[in-house]
C-alpha atoms as a PDB file:
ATOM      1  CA  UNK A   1     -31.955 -31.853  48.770  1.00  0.00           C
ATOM      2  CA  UNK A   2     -34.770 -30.779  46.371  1.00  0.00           C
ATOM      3  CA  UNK A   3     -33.394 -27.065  46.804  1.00  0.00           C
ATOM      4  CA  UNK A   4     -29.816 -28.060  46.384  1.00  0.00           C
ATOM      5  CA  UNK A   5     -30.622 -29.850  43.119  1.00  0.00           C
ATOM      6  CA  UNK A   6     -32.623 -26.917  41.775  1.00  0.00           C
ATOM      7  CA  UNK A   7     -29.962 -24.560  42.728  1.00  0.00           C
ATOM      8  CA  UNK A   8     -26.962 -26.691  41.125  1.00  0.00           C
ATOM      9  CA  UNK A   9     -29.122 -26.851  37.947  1.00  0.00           C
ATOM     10  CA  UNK A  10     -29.767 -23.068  37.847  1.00  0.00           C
ATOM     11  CA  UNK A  11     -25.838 -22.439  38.325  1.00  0.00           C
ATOM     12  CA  UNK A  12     -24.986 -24.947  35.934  1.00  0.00           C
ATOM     13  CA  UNK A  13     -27.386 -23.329  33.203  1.00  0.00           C
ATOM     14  CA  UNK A  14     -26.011 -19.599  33.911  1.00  0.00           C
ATOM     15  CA  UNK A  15     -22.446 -21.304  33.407  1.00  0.00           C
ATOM     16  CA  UNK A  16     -23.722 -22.772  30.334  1.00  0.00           C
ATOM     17  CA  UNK A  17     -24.653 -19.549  29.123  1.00  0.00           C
ATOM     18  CA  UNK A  18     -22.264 -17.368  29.947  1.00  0.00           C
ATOM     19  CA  UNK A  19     -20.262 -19.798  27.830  1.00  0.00           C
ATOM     20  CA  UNK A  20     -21.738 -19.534  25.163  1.00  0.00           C
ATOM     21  CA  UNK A  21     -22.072 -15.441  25.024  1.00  0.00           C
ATOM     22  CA  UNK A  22     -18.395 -15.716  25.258  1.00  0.00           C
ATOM     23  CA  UNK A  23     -17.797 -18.235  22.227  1.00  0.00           C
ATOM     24  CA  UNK A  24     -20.309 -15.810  20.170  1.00  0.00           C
ATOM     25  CA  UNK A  25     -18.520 -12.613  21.241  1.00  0.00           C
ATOM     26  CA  UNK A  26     -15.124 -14.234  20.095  1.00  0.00           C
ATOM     27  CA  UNK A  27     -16.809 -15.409  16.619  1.00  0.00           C
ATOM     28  CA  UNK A  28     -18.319 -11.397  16.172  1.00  0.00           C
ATOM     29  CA  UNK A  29     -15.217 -10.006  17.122  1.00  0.00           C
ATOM     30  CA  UNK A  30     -13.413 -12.937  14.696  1.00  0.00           C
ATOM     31  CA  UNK A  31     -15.888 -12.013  12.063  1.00  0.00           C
ATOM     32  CA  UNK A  32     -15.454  -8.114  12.562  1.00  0.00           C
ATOM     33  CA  UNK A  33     -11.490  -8.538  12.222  1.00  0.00           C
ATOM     34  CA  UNK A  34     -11.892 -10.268   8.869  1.00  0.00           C
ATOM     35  CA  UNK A  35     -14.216  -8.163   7.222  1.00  0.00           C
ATOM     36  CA  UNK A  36     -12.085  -5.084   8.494  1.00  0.00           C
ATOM     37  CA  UNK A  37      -9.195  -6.721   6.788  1.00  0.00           C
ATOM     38  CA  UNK A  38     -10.976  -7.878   3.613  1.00  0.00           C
ATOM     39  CA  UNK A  39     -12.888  -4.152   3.310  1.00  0.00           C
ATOM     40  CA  UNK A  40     -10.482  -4.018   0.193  1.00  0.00           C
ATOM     41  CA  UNK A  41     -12.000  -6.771  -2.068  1.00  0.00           C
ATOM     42  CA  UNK A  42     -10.202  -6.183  -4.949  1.00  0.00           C
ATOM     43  CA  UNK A  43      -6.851  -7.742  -5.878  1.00  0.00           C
ATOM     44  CA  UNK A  44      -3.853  -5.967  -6.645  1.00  0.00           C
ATOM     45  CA  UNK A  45      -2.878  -8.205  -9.844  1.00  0.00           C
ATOM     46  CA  UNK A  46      -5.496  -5.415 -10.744  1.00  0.00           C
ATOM     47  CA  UNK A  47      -3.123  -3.123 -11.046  1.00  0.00           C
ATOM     48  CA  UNK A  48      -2.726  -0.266 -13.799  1.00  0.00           C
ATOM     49  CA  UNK A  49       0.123   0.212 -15.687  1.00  0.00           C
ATOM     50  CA  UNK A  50      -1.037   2.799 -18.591  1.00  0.00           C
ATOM     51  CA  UNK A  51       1.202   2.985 -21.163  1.00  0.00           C
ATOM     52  CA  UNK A  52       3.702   6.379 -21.986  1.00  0.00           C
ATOM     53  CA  UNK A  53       4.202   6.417 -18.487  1.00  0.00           C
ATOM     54  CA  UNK A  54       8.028   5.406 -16.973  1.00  0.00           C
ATOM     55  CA  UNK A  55       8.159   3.083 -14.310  1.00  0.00           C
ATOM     56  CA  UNK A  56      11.397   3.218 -11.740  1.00  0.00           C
ATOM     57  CA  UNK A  57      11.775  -0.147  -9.826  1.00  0.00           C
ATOM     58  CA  UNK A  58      11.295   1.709  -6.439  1.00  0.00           C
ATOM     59  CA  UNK A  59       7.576   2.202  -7.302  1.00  0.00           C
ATOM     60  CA  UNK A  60       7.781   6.075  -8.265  1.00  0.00           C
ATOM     61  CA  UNK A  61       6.404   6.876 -12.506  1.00  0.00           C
ATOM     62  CA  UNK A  62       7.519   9.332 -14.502  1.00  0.00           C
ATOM     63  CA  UNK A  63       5.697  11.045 -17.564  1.00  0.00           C
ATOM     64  CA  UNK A  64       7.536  13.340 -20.052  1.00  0.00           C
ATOM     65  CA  UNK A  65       4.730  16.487 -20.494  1.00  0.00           C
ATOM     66  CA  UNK A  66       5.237  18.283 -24.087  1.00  0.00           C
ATOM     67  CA  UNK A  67       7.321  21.437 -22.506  1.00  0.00           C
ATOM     68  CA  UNK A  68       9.596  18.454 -21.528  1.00  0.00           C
ATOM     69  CA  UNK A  69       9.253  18.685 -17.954  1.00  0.00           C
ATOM     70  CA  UNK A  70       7.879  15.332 -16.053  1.00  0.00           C
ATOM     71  CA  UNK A  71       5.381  14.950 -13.697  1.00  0.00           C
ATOM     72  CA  UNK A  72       6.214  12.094 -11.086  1.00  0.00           C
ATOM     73  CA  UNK A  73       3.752   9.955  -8.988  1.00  0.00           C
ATOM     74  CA  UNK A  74       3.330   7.288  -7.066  1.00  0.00           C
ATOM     75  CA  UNK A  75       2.445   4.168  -8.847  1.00  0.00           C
ATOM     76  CA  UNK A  76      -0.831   2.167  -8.832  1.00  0.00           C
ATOM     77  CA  UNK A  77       0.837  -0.951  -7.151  1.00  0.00           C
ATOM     78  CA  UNK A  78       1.836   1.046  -3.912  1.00  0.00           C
ATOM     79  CA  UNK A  79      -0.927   3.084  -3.518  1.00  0.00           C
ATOM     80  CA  UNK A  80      -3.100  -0.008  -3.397  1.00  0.00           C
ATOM     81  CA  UNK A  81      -1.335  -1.862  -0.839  1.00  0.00           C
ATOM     82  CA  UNK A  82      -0.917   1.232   1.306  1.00  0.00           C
ATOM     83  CA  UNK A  83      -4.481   1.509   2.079  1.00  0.00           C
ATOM     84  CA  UNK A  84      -4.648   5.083   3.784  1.00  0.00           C
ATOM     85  CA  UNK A  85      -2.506   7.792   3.212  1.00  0.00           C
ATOM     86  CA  UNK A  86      -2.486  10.214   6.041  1.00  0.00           C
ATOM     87  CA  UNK A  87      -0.269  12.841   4.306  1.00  0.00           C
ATOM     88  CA  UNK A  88       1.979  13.619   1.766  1.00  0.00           C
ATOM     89  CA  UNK A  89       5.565  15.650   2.006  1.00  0.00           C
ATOM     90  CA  UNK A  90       7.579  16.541  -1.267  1.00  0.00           C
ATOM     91  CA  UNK A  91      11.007  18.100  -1.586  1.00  0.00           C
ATOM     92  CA  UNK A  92      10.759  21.606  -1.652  1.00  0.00           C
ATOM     93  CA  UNK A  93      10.554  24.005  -5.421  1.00  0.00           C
ATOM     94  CA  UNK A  94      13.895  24.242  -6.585  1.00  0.00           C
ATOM     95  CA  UNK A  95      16.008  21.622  -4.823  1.00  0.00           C
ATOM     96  CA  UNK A  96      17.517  18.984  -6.503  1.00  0.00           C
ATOM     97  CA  UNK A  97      17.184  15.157  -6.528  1.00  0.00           C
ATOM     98  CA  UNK A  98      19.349  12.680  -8.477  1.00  0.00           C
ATOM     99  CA  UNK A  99      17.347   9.567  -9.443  1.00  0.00           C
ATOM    100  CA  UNK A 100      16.845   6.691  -6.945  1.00  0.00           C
ATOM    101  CA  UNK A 101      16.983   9.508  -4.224  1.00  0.00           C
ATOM    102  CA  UNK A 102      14.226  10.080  -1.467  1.00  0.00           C
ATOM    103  CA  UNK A 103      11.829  12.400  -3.183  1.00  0.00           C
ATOM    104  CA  UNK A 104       8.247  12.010  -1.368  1.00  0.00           C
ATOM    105  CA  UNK A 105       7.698  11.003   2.163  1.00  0.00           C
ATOM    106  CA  UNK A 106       4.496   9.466   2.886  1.00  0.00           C
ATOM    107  CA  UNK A 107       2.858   8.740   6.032  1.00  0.00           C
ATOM    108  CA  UNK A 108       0.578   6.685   7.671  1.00  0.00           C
ATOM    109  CA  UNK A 109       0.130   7.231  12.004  1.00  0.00           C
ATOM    110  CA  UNK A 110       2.912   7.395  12.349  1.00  0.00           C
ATOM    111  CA  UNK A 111       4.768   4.916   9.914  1.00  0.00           C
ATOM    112  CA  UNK A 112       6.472   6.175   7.137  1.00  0.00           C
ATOM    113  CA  UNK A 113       7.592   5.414   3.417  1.00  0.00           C
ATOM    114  CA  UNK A 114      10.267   7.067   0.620  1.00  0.00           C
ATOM    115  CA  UNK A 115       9.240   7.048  -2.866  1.00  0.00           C
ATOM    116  CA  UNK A 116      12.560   7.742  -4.735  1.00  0.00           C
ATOM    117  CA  UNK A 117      12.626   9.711  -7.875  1.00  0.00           C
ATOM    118  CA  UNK A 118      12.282   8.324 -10.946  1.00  0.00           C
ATOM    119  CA  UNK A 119      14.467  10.849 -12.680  1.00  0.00           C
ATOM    120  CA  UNK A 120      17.125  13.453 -11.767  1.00  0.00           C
ATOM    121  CA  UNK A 121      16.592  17.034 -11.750  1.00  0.00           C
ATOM    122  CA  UNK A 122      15.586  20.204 -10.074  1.00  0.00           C
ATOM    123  CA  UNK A 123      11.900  20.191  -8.767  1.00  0.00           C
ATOM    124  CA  UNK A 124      10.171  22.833 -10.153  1.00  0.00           C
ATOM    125  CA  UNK A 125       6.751  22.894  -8.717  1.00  0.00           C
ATOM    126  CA  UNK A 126       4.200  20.621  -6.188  1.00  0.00           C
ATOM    127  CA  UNK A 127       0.857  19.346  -7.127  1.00  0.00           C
ATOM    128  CA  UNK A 128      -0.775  21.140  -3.777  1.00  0.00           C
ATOM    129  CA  UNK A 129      -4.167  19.940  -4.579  1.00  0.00           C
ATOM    130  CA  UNK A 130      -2.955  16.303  -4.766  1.00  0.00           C
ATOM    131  CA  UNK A 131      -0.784  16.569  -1.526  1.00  0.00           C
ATOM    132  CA  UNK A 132      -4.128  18.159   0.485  1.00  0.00           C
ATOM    133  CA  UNK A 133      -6.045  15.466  -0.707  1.00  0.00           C
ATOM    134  CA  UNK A 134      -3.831  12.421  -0.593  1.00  0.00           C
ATOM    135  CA  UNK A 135      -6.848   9.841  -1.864  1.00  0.00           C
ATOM    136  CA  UNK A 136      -6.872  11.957  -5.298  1.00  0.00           C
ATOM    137  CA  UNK A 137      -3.447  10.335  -5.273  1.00  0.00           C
ATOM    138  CA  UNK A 138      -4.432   6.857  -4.722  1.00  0.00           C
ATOM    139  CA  UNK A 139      -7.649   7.358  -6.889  1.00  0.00           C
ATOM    140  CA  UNK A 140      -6.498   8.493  -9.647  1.00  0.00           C
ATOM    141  CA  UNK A 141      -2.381   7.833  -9.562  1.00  0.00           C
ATOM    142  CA  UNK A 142      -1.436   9.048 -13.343  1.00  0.00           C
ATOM    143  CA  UNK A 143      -3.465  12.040 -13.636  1.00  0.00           C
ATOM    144  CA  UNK A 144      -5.089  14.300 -11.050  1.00  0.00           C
ATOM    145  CA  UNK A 145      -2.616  12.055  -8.736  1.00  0.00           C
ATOM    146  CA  UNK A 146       0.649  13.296  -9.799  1.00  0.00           C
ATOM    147  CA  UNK A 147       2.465  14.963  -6.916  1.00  0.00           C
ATOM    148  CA  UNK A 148       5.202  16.826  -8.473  1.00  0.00           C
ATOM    149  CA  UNK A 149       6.726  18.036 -11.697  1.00  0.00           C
ATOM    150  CA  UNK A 150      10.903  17.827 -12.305  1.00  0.00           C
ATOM    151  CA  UNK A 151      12.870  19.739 -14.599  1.00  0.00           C
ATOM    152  CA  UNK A 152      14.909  17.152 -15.888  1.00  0.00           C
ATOM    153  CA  UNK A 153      18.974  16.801 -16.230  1.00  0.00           C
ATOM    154  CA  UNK A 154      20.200  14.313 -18.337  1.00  0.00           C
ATOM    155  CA  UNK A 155      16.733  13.033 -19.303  1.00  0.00           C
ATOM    156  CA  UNK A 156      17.749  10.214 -21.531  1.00  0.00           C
ATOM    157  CA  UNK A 157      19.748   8.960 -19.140  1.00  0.00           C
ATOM    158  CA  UNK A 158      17.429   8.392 -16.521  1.00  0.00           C
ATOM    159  CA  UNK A 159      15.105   7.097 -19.016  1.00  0.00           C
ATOM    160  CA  UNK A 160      17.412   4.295 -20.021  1.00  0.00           C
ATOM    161  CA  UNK A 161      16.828   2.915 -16.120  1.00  0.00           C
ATOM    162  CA  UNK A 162      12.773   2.811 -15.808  1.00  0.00           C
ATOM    163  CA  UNK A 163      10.411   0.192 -17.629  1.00  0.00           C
ATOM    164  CA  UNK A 164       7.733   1.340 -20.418  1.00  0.00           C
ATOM    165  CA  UNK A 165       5.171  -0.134 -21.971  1.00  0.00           C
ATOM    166  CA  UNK A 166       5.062  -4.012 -22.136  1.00  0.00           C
ATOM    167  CA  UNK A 167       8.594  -4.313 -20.207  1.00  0.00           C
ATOM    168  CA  UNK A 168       6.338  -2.135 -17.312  1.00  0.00           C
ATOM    169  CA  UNK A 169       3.605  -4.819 -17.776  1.00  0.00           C
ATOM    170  CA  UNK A 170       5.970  -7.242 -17.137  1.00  0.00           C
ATOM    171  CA  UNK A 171       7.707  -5.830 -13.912  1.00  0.00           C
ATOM    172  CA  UNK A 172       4.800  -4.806 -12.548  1.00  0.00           C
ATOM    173  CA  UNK A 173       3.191  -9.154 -12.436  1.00  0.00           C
ATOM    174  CA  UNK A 174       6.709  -9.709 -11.196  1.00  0.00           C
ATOM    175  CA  UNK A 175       6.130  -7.426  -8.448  1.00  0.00           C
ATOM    176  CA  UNK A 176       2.636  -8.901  -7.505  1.00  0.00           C
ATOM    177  CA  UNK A 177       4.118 -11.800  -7.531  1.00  0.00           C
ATOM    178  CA  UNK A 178       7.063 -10.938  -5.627  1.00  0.00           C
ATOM    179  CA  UNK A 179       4.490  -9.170  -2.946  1.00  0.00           C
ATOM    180  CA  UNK A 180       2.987 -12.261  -2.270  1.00  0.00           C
ATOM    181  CA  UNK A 181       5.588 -14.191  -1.044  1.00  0.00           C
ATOM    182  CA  UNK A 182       6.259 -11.031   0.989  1.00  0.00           C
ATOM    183  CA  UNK A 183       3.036 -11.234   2.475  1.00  0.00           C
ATOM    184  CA  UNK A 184       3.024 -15.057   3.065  1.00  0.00           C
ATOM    185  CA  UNK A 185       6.215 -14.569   4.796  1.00  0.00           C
ATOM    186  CA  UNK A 186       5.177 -11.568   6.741  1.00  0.00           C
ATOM    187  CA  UNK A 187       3.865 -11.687  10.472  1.00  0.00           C
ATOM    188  CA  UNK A 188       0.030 -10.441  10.594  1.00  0.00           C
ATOM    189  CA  UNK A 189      -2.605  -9.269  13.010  1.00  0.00           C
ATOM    190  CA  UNK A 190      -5.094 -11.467  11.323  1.00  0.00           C
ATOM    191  CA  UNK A 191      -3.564 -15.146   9.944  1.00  0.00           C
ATOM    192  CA  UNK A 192      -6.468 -15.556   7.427  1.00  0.00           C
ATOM    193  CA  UNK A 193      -4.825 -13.224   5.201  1.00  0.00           C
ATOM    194  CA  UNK A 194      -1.610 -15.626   4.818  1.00  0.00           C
ATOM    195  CA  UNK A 195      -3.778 -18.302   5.203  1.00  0.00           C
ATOM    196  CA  UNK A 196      -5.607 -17.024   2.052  1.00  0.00           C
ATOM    197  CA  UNK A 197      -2.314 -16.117   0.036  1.00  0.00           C
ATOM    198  CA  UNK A 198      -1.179 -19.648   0.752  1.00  0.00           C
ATOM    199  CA  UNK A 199      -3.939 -21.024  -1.090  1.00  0.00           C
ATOM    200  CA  UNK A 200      -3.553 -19.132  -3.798  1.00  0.00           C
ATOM    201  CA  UNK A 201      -5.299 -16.207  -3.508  1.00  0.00           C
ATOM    202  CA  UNK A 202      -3.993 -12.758  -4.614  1.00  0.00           C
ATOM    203  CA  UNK A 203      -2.479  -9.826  -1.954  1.00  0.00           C
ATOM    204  CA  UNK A 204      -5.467  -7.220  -1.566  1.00  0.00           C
ATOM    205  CA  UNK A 205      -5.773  -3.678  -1.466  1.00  0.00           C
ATOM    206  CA  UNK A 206      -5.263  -2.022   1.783  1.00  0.00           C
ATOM    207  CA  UNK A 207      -3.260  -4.942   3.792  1.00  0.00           C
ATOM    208  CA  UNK A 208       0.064  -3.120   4.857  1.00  0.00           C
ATOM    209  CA  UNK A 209      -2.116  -0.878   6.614  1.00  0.00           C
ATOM    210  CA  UNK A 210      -2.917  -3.959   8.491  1.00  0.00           C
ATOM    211  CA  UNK A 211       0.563  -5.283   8.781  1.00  0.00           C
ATOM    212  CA  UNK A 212       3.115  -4.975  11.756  1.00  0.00           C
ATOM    213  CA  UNK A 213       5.654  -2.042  12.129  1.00  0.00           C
ATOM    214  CA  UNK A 214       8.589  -4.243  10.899  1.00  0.00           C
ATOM    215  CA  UNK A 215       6.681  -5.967   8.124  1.00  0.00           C
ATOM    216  CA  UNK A 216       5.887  -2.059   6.824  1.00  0.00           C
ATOM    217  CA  UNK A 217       9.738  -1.270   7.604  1.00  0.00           C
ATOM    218  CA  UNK A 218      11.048  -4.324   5.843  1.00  0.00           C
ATOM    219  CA  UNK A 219       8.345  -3.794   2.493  1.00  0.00           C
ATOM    220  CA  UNK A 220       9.946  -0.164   2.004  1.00  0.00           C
ATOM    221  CA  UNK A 221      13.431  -1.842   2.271  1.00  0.00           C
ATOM    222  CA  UNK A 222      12.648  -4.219  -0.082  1.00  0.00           C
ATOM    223  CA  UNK A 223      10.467  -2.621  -2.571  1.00  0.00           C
ATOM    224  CA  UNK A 224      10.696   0.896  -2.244  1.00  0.00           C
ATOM    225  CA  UNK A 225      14.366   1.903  -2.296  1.00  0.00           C
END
């Protein structure tokens, strides 16, 4: 009987343990997934919205260079809640685009995104450095950043359609604001995120990147084109 106890304890304490490594595997792995989703600490109500530059609602800028040409990007908002940026792909030199029209393809694995153009025209050269190095475009949007330069048709009139200055400012909190009830609404691998943006807290950088294949579909619907 002695021996039976002993051996019923010894079982009971390997049980006990292999318990536990299992409840402390599932907290690492827990722990792992949030910091992984949270690697992006800063908020995009962060965002940059210089001023001369011309915002189009579908996320693309525009800025009007002195030979009167204009250099088009992709804006500060998108680029933040990207996250990675595999690759770039911009209408070829000398084909034309009319504004609101598919300009740049960007991918991710193999998701993809449309930034329209701001402005209508013929497109007259590709930044190549930028679109080999996509994170100069996310680093540094509005300068180094800018993927392609448009030689514009009817420039006023495209103009009259994109936001400037404070009316950019504006737009721009609308669309942070507008982005998180997106994301609250969204489906995600990792529930702290909408768990966080219920209480209050801000979207942050990187978290479509992190988001299912129809949440990513349904943000370019909805804020992209």
């Amino acid at each position: 009987m002695v021996a039976i106890f002993v051996i019923m304890t010894i079982v009971l304490f390997l049980v006990v343990d292999l318990v536990y490594q299992r409840i402390q595997q599932k907290r690492e792995a827990t722990a792992a997934s949030t910091q992984k989703i949270f690697k992006f600490n800063k908020s995009i109500s962060a965002i940059s919205v210089p001023d001369g530059i011309f915002f189009h609602p579908g996320h693309s800028w525009a800025a009007v260079t002195q030979d009167g040409k204009v250099r088009v990007g992709i804006d500060d908002f998108t680029n933040k809640l990207l996250g990675r940026l595999d690759s770039i792909e911009v209408k070829n030199p000398g084909g034309t685009v009319k504004q609101g029209e598919p300009l740049l393809v960007i991918k991710q694995g193999n998701r993809t995104a449309e930034i329209v153009a701001p402005v209508s025209g013929v497109v007259e050269m590709t930044n190549t450095q930028a679109i080999s190095n996509p994170e100069s475009v996310q680093f540094d949007p509005y300068n180094s950043g800018w993927v392609c330069a448009i030689k514009p048709t009817n420039l006023m009139d495209s103009l009259k359609n994109l936001n400037i200055a404070e009316t950019a400012k504006k737009w721009a909190r609308e669309e942070v604001d507008r982005m998180r009830d997106f994301l609250v609404g969204a489906s995600y691998e990792n529930k702290l995120v909408g768990q966080t943006l219920q209480d209050g807290g801000a979207p942050v950088e990187g978290v479509l990147s992190y988001m299912s294949d129809e949440a990513w579909e349904k943000f370019n619907n909805e804020f992209l084109k």
